[in-house]
Protein backbone atom coordinates (compact mmCIF):
# COMPACT_ATOMS: atom_id res chain seq x y z
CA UNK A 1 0.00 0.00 0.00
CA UNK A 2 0.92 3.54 -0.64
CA UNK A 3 -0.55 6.71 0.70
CA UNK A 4 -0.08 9.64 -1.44
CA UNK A 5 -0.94 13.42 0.10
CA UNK A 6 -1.11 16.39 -2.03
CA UNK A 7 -1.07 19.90 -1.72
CA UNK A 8 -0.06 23.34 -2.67
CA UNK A 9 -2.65 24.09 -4.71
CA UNK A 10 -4.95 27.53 -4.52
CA UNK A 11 -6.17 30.56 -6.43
CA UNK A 12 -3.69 32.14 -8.55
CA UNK A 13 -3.90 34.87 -11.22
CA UNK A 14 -2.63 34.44 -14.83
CA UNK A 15 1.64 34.52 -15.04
CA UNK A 16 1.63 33.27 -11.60
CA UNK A 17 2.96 30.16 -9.49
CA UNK A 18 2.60 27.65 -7.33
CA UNK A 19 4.38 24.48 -5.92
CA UNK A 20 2.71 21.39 -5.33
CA UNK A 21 4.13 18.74 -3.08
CA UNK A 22 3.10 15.28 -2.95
CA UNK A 23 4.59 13.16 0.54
CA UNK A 24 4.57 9.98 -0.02
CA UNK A 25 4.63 6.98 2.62
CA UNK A 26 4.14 3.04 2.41
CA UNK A 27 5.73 0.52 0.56
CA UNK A 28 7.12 3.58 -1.60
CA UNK A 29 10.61 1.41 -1.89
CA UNK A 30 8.74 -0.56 -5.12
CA UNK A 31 8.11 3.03 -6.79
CA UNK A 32 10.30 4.00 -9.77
CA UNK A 33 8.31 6.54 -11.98
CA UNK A 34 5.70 9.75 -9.82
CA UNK A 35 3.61 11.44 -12.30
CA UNK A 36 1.27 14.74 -11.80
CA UNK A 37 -1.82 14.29 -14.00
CA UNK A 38 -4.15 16.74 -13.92
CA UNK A 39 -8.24 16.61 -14.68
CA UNK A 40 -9.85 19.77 -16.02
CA UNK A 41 -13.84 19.70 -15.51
CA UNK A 42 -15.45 17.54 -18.73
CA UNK A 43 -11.86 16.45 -19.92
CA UNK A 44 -9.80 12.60 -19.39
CA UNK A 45 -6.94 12.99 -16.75
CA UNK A 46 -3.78 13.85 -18.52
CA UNK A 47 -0.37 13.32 -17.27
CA UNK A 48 1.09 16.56 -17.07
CA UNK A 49 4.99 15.46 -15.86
CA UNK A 50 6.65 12.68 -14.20
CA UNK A 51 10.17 11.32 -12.91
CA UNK A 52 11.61 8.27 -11.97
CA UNK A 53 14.44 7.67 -9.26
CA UNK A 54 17.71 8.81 -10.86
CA UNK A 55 15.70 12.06 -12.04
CA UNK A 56 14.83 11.58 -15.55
CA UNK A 57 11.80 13.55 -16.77
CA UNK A 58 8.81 14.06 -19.15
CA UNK A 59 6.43 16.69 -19.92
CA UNK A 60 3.69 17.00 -21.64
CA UNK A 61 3.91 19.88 -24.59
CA UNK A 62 1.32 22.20 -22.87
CA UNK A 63 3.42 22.75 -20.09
CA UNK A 64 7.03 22.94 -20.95
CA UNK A 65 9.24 24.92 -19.75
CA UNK A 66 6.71 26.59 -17.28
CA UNK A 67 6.51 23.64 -15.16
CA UNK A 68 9.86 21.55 -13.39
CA UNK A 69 9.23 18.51 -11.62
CA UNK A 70 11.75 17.52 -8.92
CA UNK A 71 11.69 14.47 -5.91
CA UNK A 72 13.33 14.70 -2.66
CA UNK A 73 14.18 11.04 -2.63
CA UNK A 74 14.74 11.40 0.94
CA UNK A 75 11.51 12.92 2.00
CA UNK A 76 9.65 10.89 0.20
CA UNK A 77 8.05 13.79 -1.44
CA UNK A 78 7.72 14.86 -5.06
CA UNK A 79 7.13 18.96 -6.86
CA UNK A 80 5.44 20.28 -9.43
CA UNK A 81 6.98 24.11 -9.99
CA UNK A 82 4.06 25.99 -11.97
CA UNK A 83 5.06 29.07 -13.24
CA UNK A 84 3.74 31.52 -16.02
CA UNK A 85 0.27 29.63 -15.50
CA UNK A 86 -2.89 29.98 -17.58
CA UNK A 87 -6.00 29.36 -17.05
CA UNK A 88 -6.08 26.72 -18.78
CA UNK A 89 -4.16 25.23 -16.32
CA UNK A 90 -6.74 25.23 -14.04
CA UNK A 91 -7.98 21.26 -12.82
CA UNK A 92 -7.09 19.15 -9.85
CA UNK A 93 -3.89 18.16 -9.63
CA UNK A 94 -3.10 14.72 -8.56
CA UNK A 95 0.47 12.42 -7.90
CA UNK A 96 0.38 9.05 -8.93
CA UNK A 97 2.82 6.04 -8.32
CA UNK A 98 3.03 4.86 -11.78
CA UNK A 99 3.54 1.63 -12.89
CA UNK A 100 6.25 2.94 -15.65
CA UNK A 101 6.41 5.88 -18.01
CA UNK A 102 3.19 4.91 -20.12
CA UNK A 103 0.71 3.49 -17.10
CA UNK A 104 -0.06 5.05 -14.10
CA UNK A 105 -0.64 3.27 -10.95
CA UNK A 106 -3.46 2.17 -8.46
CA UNK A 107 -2.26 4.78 -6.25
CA UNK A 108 -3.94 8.27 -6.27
CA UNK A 109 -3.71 11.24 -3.77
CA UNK A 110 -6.73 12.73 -3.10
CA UNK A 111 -5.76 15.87 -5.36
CA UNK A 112 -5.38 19.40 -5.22
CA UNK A 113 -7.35 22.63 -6.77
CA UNK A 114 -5.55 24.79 -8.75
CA UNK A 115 -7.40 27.62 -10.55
CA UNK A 116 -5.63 30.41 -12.35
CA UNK A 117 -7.87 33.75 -13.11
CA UNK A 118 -7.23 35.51 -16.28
């Protein structure tokens, strides 16, 4: 089992940022790959970023180079820098032990609002 905690999220206005942080705890020793996906209202969850152990990364077009994902290995905690945000940024943000780069996991925090104003 693995317990996942966002948070971070809020009320922003356009060009601004926040940091979510996602503490993880559990059997977290299996976990290679952590992944942000994000849900809009009406749309599929989309993965927005992820990173495995030795700190490789993907990003989805939409948000590169305004968002950096980072993991504090020894924290057991994983980021999601948002800056220059849009509101079309605006969903729940959630962390996800994924199964490898293509599949995400069973395990879902309970996510976290972000909503940028334009």
């Amino acid at each position: 089992q693995v317990q996942l905690v966002e948070s971070g999220g809020g009320l922003v206005q356009a060009g601004g940022f926040l940091r979510l942080s996602c503490a993880a705890s559990g059997s977290i020793f299996s976990i290679n790959v952590m992944g942000w996906y994000r849900q809009a209202p009406g749309k599929q969850r989309e993965l927005v970023a992820a990173i495995s152990n030795g700190g490789r990364t993907y990003y989805a077009d939409s948000v590169k180079g305004r968002f950096t994902i980072s993991r504090d290995n020894a924290k057991n905690t994983v980021y999601l820098q948002m800056n220059s945000l849009k509101p079309e940024d605006t969903a729940v943000y959630y962390c996800n032990a994924m199964i490898n780069w293509a599949r995400s996991g069973d395990y879902w925090g309970q996510g976290t609002q972000v909503t940028v104003s334009s």
